[in-house]
Protein backbone atom coordinates (compact mmCIF):
# COMPACT_ATOMS: atom_id res chain seq x y z
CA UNK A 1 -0.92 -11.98 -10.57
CA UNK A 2 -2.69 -10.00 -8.22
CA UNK A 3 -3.64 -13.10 -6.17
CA UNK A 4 0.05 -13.15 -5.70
CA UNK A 5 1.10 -9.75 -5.58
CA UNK A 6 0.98 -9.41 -1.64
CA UNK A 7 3.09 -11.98 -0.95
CA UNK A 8 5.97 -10.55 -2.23
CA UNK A 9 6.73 -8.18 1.03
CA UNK A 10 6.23 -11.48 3.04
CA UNK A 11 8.19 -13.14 1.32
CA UNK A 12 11.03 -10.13 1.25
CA UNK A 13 11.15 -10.68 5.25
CA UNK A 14 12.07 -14.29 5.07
CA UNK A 15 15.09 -13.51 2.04
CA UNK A 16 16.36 -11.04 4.54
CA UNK A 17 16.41 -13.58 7.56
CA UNK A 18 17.81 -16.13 5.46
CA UNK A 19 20.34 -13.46 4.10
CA UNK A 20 21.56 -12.53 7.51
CA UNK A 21 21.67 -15.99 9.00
CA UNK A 22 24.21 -16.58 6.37
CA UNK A 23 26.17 -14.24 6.77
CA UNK A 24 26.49 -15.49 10.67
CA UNK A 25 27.37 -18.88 9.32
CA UNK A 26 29.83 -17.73 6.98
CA UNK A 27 31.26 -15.33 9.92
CA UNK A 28 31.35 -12.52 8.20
CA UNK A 29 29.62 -10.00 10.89
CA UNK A 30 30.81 -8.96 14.36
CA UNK A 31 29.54 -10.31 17.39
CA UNK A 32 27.69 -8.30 18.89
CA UNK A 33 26.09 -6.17 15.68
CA UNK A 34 25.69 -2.55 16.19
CA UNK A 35 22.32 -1.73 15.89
CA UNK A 36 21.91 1.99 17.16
CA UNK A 37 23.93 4.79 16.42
CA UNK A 38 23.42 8.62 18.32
CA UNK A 39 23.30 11.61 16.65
CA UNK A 40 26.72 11.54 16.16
CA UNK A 41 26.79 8.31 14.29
CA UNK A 42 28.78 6.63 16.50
CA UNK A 43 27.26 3.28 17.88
CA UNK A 44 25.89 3.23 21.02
CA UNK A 45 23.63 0.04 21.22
CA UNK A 46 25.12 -3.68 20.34
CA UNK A 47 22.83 -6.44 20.22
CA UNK A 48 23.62 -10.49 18.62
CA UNK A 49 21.98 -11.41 15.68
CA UNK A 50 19.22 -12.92 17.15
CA UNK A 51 18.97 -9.72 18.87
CA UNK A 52 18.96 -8.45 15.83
CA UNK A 53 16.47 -10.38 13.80
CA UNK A 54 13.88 -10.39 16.78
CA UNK A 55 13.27 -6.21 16.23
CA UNK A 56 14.51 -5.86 12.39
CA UNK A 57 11.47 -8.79 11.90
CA UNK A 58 9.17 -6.68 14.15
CA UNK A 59 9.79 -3.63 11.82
CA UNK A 60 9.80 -5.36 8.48
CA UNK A 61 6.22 -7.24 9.74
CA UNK A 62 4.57 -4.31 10.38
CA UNK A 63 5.51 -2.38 6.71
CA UNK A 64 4.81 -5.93 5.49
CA UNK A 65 1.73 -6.31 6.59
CA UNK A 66 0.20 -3.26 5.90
CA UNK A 67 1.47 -2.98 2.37
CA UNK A 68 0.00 -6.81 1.98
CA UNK A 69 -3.41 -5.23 3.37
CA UNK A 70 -3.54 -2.14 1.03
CA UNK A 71 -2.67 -4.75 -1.66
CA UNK A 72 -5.40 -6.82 -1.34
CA UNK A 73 -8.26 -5.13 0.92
CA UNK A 74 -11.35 -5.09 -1.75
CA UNK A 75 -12.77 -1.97 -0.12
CA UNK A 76 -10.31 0.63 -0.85
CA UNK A 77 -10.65 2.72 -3.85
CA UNK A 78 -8.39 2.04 -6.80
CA UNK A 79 -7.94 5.73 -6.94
CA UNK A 80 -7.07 5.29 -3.21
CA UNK A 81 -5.42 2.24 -3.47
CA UNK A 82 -2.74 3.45 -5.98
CA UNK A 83 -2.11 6.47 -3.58
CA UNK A 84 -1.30 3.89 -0.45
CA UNK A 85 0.78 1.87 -2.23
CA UNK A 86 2.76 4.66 -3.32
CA UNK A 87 2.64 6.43 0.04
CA UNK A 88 3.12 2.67 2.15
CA UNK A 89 5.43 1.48 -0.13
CA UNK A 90 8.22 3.84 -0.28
CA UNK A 91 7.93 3.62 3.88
CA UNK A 92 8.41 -0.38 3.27
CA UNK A 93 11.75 0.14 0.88
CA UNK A 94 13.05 2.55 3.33
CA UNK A 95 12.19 0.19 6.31
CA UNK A 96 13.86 -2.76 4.39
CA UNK A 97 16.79 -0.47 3.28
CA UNK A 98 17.76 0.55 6.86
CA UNK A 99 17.64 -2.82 7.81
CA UNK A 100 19.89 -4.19 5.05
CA UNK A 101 22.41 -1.17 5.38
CA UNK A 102 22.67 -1.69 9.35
CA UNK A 103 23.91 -5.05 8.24
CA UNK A 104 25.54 -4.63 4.98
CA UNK A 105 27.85 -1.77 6.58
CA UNK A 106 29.18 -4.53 9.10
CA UNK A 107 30.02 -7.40 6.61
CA UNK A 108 33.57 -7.99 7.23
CA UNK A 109 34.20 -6.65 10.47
CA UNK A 110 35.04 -8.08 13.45
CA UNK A 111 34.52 -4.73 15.74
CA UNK A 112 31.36 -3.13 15.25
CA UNK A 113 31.97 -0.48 17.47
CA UNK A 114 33.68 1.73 14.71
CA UNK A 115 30.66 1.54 12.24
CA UNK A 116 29.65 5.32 12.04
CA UNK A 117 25.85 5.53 10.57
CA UNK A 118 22.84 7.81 11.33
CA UNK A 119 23.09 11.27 9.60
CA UNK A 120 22.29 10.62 6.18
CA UNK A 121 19.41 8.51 6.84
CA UNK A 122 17.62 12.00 7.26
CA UNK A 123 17.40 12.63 3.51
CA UNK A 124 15.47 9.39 3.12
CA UNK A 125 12.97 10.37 5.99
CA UNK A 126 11.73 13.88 4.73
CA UNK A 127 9.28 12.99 2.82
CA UNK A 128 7.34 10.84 5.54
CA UNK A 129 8.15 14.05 7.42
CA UNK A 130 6.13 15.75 4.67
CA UNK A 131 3.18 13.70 4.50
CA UNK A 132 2.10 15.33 8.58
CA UNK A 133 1.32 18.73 7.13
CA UNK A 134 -0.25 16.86 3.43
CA UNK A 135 -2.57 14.48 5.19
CA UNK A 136 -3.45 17.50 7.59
CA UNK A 137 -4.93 20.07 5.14
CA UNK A 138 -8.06 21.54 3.64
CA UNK A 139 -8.99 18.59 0.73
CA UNK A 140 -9.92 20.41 -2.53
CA UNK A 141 -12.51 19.00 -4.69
CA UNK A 142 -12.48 19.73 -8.44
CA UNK A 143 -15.82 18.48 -10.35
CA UNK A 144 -15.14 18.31 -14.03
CA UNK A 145 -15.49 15.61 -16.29
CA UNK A 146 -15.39 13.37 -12.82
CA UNK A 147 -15.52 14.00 -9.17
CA UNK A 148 -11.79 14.25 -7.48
CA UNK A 149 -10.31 15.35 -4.19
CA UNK A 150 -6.91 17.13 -3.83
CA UNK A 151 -4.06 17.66 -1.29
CA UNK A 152 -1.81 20.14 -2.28
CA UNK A 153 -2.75 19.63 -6.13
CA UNK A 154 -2.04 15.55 -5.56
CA UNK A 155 -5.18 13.64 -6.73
CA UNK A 156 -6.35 11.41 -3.59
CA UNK A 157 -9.40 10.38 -4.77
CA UNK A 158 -11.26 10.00 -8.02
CA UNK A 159 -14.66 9.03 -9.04
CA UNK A 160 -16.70 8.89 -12.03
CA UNK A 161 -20.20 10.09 -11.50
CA UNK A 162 -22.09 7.30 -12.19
CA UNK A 163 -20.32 5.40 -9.01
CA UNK A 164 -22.61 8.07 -7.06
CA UNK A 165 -25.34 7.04 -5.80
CA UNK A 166 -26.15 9.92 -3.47
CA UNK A 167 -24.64 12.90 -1.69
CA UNK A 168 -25.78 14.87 1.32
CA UNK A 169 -23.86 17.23 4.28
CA UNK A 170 -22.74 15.69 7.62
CA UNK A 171 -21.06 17.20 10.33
CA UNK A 172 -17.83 15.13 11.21
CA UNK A 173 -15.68 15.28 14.40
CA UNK A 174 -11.74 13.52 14.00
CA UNK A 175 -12.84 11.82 17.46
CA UNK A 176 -15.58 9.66 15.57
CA UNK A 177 -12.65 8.22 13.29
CA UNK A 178 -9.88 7.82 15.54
CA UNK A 179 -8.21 11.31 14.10
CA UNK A 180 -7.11 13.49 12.26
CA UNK A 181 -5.96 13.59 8.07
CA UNK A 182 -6.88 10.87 5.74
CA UNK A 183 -8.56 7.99 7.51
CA UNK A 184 -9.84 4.56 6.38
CA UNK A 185 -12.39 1.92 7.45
CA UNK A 186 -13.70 -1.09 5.93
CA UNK A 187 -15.96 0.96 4.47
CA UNK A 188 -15.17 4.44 4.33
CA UNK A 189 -12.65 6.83 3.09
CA UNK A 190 -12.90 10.62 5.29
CA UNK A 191 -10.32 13.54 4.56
CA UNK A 192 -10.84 15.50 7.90
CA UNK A 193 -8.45 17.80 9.02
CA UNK A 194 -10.42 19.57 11.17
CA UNK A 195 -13.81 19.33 13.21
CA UNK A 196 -16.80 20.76 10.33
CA UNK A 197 -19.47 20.37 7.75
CA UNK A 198 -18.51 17.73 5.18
CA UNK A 199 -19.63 16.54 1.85
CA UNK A 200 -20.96 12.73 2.44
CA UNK A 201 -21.06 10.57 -0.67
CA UNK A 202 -22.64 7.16 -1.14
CA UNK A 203 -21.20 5.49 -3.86
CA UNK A 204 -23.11 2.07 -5.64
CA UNK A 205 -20.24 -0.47 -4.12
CA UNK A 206 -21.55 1.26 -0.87
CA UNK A 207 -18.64 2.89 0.33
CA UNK A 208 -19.33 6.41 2.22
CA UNK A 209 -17.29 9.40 1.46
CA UNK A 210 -16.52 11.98 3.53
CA UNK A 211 -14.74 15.39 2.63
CA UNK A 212 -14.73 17.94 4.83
CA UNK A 213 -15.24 21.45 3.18
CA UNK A 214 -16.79 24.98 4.39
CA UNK A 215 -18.73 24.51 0.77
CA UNK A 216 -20.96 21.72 0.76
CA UNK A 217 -24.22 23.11 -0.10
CA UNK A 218 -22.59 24.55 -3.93
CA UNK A 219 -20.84 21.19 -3.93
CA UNK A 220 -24.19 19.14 -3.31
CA UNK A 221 -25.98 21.62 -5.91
CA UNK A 222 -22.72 20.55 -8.42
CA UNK A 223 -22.46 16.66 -7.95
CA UNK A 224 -26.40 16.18 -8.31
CA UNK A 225 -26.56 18.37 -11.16
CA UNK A 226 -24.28 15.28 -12.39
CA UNK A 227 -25.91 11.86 -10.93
């Protein structure tokens, strides 16, 4: 199944061309589509379905892609991995909603220049509004019965001790990983939302760990007292 799995959004972008393109054939959209709308709602960019298809495909791709990536990428954290799909995946079905509602509000028309869309779209955006200020603050680590890290109460990141292999201080700088928040290499996971001291943890798959924190040494002195 899981061989499989990231397929699916792939294969979601080709039941959407293939659902468009017949519609076309079956003339049952305007030519041209509207496929912008101003704050107003009112439409204000026309394009054919080609037109169409060419930037709704760039869009759907990119989701696609990535969710297909988090999917299957054997270096993320399960923990981490569960968070990404969540996170990635509602930012796909939103993606793939827009585009089918741009479309779906046109079937039967033949002048798209009276479609009125935009404003409630907002709802749907606020929370990928709210993950800015989430990704961007202080990570919280709670060591308990296993070692976790926490944005605004939301487990990120959980590991049993015995995946520990070793933990030290580092000082990080956004610059060395292209930013600020939650970033991810092949390798590494690093919460960094700002320029510090930060817990570094080698775990036995060899993945490094990096949580920034004004409290490392009391953190080192907790985590070894563990491994």
């Amino acid at each position: 199944m899981k061989k499989t799995l990231w397929t699916l959004p792939l294969a979601a972008v080709v039941l959407y061309n293939l659902w468009v393109l017949w519609l076309e054939s079956e003339n049952l959209l305007p030519d041209p589509l509207a496929t912008h709308w101003g704050i107003g709602g009112v439409a204000d960019g026309f394009s054919d379905v080609a037109g169409h298809l060419i930037w709704a495909n760039i869009a759907l791709l990119i989701v696609s892609g990535l969710f297909a990536w988090v999917l299957v990428q054997p270096k993320i954290h399960q923990s981490v991995r569960k968070l990404l799909v969540a996170i990635i995946g509602y930012f796909t079905i939103f993606i793939f909603g827009l585009m089918i509602a741009v479309v779906w509000i046109q079937i039967g028309l033949s002048d798209a220049s009276q479609v009125r869309f935009g404003a409630e779209v907002i709802w749907f955006l606020l929370p990928v509004f709210a993950l800015i200020p989430l990704m961007l603050s202080m990570p919280k680590v709670v060591i308990g019965g296993d070692f976790q890290v926490r944005l605004w109460g939301i487990t990120f990141l959980r590991l049993s001790f015995a995946e520990i292999t070793s933990v030290s201080e580092r000082l990080i700088r956004p610059a060395e990983f292209g930013g600020w928040g939650l970033r991810m290499g092949r390798d590494s996971v690093a919460f960094i939302p700002s320029k510090g001291p930060a817990l570094e943890i080698l775990t036995a798959s060899g993945q490094v760990i990096l949580v920034r924190s004004n409290q490392v040494d009391n953190l080192i002195a907790a985590v070894r007292a563990r491994i």
